[in-house]
N, C-alpha and C. Protein backbone atom coordinates (compact mmCIF):
# COMPACT_ATOMS: atom_id res chain seq x y z
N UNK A 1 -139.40 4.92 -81.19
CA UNK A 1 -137.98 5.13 -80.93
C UNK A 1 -137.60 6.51 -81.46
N UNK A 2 -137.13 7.47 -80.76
CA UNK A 2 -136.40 8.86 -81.18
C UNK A 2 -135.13 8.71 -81.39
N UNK A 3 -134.72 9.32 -82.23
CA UNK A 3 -133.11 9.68 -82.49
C UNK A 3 -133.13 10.96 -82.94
N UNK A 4 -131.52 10.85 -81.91
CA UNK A 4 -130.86 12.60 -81.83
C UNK A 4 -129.65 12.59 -82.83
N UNK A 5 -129.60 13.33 -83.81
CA UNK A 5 -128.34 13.51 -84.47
C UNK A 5 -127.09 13.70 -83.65
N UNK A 6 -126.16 12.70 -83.83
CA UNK A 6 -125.03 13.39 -82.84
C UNK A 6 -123.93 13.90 -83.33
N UNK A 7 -123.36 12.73 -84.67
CA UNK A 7 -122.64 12.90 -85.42
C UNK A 7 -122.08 11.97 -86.45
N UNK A 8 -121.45 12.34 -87.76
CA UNK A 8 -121.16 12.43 -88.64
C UNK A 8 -119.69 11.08 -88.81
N UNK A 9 -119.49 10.00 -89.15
CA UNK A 9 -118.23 9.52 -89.44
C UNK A 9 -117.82 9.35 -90.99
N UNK A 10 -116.46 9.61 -91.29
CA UNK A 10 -115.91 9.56 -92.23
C UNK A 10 -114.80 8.78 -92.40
N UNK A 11 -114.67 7.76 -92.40
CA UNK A 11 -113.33 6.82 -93.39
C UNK A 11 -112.26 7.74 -93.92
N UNK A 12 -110.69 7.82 -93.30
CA UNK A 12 -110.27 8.33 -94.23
C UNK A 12 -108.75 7.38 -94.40
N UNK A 13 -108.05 7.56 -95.55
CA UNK A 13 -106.79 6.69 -95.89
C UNK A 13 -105.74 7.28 -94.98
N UNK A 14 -105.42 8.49 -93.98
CA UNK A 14 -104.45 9.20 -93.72
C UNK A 14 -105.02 9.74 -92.33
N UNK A 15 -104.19 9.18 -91.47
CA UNK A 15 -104.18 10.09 -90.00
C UNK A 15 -104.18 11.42 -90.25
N UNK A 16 -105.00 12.31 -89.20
CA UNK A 16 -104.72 13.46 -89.14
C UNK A 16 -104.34 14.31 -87.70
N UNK A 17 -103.93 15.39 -87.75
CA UNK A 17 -103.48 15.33 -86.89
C UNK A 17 -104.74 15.67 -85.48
N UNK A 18 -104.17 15.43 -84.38
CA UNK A 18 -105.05 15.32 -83.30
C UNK A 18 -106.12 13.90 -82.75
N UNK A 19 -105.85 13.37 -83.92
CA UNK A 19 -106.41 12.15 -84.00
C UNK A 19 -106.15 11.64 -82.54
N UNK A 20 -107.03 10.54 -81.46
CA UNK A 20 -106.62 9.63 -80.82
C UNK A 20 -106.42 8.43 -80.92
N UNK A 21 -106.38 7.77 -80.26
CA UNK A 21 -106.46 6.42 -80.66
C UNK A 21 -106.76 5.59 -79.65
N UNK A 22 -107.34 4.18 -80.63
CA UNK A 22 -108.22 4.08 -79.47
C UNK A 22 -107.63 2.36 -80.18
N UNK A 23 -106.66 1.88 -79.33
CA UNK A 23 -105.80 0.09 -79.32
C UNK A 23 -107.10 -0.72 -79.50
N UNK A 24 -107.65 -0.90 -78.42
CA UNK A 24 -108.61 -2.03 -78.57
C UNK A 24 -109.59 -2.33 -80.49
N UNK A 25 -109.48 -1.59 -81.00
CA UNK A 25 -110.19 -1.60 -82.07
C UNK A 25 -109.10 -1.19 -83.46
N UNK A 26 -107.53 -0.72 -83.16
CA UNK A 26 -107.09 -0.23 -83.85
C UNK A 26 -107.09 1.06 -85.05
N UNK A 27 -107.64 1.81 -84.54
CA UNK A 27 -108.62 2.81 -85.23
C UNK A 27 -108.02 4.35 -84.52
N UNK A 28 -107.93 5.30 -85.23
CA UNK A 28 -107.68 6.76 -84.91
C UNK A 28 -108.83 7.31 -85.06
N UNK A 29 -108.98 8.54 -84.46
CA UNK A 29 -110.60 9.40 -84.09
C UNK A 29 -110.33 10.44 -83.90
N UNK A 30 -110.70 11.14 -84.70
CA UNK A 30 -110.68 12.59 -84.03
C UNK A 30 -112.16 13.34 -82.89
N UNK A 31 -111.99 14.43 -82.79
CA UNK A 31 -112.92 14.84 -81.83
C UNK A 31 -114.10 15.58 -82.56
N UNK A 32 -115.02 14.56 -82.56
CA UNK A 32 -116.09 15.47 -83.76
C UNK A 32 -116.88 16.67 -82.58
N UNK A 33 -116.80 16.40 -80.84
CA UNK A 33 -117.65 17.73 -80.34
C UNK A 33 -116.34 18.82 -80.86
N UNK A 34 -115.40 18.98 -81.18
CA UNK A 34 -114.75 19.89 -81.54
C UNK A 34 -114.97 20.56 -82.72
N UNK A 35 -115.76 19.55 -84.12
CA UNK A 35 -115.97 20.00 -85.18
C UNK A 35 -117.17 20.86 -85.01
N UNK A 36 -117.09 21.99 -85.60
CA UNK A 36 -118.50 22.77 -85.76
C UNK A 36 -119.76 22.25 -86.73
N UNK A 37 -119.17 20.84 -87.59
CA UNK A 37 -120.68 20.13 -88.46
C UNK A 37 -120.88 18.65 -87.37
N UNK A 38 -119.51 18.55 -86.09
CA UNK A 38 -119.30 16.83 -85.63
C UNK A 38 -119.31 15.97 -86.97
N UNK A 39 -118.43 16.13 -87.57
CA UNK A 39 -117.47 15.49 -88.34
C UNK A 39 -116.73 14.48 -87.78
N UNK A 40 -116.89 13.31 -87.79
CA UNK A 40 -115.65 12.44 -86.96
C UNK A 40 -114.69 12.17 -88.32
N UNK A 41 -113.60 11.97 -88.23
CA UNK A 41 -112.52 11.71 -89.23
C UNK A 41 -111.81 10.07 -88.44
N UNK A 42 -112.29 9.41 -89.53
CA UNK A 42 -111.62 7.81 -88.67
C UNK A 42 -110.64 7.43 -89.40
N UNK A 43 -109.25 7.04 -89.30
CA UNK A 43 -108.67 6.07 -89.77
C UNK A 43 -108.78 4.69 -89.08
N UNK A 44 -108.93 4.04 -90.02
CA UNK A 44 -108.14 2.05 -89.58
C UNK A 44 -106.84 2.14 -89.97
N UNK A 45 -106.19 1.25 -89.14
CA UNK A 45 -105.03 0.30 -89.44
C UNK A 45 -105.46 -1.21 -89.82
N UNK A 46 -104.68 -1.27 -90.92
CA UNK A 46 -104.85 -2.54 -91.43
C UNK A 46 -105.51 -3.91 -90.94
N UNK A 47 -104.72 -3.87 -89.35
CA UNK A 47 -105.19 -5.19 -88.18
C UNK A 47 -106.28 -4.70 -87.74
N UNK A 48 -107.25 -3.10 -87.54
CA UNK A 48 -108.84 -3.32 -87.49
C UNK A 48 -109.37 -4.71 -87.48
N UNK A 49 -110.21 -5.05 -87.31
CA UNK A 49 -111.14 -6.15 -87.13
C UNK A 49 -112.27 -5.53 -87.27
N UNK A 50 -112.49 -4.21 -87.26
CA UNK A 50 -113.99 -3.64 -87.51
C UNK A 50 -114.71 -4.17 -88.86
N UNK A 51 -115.99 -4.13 -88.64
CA UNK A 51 -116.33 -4.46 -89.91
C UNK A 51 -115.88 -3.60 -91.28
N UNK A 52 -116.09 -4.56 -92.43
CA UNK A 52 -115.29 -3.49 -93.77
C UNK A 52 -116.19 -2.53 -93.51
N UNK A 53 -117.63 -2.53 -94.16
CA UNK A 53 -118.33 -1.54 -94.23
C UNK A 53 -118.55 -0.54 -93.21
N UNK A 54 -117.85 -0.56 -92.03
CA UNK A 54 -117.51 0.57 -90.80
C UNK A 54 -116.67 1.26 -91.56
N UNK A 55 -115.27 0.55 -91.55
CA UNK A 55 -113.88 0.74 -91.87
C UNK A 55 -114.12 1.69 -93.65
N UNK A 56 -115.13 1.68 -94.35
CA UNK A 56 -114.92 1.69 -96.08
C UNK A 56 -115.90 3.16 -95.81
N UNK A 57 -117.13 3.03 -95.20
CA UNK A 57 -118.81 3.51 -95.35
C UNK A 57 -118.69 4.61 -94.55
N UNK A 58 -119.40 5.69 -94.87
CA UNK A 58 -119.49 6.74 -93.90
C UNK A 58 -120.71 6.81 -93.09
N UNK A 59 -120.85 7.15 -92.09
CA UNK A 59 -121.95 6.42 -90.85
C UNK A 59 -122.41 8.05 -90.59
N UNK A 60 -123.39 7.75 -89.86
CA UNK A 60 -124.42 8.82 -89.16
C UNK A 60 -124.36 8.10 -88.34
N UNK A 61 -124.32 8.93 -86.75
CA UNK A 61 -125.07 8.22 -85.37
C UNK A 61 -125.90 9.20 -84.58
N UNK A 62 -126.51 8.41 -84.10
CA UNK A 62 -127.83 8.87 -83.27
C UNK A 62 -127.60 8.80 -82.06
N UNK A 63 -127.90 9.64 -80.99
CA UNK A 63 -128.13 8.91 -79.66
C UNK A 63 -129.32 8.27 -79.62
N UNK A 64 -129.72 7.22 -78.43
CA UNK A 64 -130.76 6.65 -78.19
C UNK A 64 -131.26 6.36 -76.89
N UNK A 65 -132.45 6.59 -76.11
CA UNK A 65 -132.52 6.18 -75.03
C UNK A 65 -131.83 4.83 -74.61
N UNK A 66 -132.15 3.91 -75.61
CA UNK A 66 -132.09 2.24 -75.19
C UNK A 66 -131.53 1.41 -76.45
N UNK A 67 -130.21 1.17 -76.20
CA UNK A 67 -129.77 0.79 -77.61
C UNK A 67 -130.06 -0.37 -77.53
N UNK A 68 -130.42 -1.37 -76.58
CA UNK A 68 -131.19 -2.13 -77.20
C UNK A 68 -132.25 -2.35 -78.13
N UNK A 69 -132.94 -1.34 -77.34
CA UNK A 69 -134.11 -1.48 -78.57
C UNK A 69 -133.67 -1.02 -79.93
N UNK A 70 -133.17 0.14 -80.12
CA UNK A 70 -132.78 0.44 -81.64
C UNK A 70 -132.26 -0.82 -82.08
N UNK A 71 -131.22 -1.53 -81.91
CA UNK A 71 -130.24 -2.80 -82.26
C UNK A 71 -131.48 -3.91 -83.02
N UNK A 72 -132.56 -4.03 -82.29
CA UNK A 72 -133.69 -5.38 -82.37
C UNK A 72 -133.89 -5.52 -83.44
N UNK A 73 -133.49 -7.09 -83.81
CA UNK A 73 -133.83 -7.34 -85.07
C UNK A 73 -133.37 -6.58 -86.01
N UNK A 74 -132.15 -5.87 -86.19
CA UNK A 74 -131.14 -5.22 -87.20
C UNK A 74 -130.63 -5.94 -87.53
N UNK A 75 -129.41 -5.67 -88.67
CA UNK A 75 -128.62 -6.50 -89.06
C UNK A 75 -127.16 -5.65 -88.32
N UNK A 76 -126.47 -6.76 -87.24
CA UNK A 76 -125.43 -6.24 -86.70
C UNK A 76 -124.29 -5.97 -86.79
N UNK A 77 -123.41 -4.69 -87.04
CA UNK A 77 -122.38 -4.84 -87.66
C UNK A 77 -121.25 -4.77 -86.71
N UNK A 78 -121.70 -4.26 -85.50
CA UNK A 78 -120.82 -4.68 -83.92
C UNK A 78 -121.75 -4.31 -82.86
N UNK A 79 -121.78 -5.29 -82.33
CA UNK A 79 -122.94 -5.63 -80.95
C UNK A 79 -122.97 -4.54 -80.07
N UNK A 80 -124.04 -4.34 -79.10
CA UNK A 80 -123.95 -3.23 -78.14
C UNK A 80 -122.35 -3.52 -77.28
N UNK A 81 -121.32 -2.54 -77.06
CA UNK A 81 -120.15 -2.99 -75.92
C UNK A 81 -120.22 -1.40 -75.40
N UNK A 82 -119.95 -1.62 -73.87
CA UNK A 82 -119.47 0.05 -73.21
C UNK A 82 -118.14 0.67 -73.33
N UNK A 83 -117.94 1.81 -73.83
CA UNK A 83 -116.52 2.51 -74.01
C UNK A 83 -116.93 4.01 -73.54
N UNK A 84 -116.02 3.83 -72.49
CA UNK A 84 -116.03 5.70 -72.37
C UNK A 84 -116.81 6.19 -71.45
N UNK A 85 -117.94 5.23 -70.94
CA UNK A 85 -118.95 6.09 -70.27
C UNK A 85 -120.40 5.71 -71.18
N UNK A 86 -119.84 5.16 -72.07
CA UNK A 86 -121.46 4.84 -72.87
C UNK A 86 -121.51 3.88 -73.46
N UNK A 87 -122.39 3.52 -74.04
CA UNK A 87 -122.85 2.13 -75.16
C UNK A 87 -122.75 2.74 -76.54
N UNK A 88 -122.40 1.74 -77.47
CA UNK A 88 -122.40 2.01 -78.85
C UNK A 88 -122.43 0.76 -79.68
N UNK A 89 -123.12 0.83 -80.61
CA UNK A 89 -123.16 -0.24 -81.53
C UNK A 89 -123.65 0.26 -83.20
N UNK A 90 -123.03 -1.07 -84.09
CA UNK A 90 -123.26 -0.13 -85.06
C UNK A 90 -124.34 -1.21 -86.08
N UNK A 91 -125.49 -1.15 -86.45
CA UNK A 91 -126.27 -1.87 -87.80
C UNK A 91 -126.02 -1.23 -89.08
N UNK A 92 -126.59 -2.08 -89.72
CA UNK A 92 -126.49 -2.07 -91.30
C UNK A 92 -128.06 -1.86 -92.14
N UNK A 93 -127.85 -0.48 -92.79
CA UNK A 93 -129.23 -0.84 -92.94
C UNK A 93 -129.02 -0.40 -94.24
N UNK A 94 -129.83 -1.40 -95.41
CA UNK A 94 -129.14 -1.19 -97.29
C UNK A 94 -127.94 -0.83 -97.26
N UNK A 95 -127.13 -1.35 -97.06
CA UNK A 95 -125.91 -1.31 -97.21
C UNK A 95 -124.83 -0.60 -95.88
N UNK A 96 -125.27 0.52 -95.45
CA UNK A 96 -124.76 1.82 -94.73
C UNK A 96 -124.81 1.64 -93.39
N UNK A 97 -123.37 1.41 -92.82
CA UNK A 97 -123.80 1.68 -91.76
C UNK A 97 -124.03 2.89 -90.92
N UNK A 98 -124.69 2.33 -89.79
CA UNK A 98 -125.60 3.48 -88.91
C UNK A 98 -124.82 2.99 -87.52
N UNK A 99 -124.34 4.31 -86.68
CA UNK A 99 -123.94 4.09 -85.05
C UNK A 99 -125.06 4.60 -84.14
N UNK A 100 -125.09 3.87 -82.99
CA UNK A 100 -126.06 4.08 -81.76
C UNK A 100 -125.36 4.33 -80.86
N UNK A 101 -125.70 5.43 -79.94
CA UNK A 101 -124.92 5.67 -78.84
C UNK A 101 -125.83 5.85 -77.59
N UNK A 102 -125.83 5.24 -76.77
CA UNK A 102 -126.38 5.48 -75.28
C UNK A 102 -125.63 5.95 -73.96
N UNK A 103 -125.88 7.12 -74.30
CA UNK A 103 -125.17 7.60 -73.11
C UNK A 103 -125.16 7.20 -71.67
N UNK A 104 -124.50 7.26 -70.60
CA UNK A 104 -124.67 7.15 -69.54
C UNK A 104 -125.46 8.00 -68.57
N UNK A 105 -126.05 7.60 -67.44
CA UNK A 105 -126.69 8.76 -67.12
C UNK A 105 -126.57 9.90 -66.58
N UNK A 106 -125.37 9.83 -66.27
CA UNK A 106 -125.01 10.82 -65.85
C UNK A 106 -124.05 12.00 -67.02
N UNK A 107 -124.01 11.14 -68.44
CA UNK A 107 -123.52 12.27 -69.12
C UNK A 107 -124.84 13.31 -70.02
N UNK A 108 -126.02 12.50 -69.45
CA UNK A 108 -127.25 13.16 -70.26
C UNK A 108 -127.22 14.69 -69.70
């Protein structure tokens, strides 16, 4: 299995500005291809349902050919679902979570 660094998430207590948002998950995002390190800056709102350790933990994600396979036999901290044009899911590995992203094919 290869992984591509894509980018960087960070937990933070305070919207910032430019942030989007994204209802289904309750969560603000900024645009990490905009950051020059891809820095994502996340807030939750309280009603999140994401897992804590999403919502608390600062994540690294990878792209992946086949997020299935990365996912196998992980410990899951939100299942493969499509948003945007791609797949994403996030495991737990010692504690930390980790995001997977599978792009679509046509955004490769």
């Amino acid at each position: 299995m290869e992984y591509k660094y894509d980018h960087f998430g960070i937990p933070v207590k305070q919207k910032r500005k430019g942030m989007i948002y994204i209802p289904e998950y309750k969560v603000w995002s900024s645009d990490y291809e905009k950051d020059p390190y891809r820095i994502e800056w996340i807030f939750f709102e309280n009603e999140s349902h994401l897992h804590p350790l999403i919502q608390t933990i600062s994540h690294v994600c990878f792209l992946v050919e086949d997020i299935e396979k990365a996912v196998f036999k992980k410990k899951l901290l939100l299942k493969p679902i499509h948003y945007q044009g791609y797949q994403m899911a996030f495991i737990e590995e010692e504690g930390v979570p980790i995001e997977f992203m599978q792009l679509s094919r046509s955004e490769k």
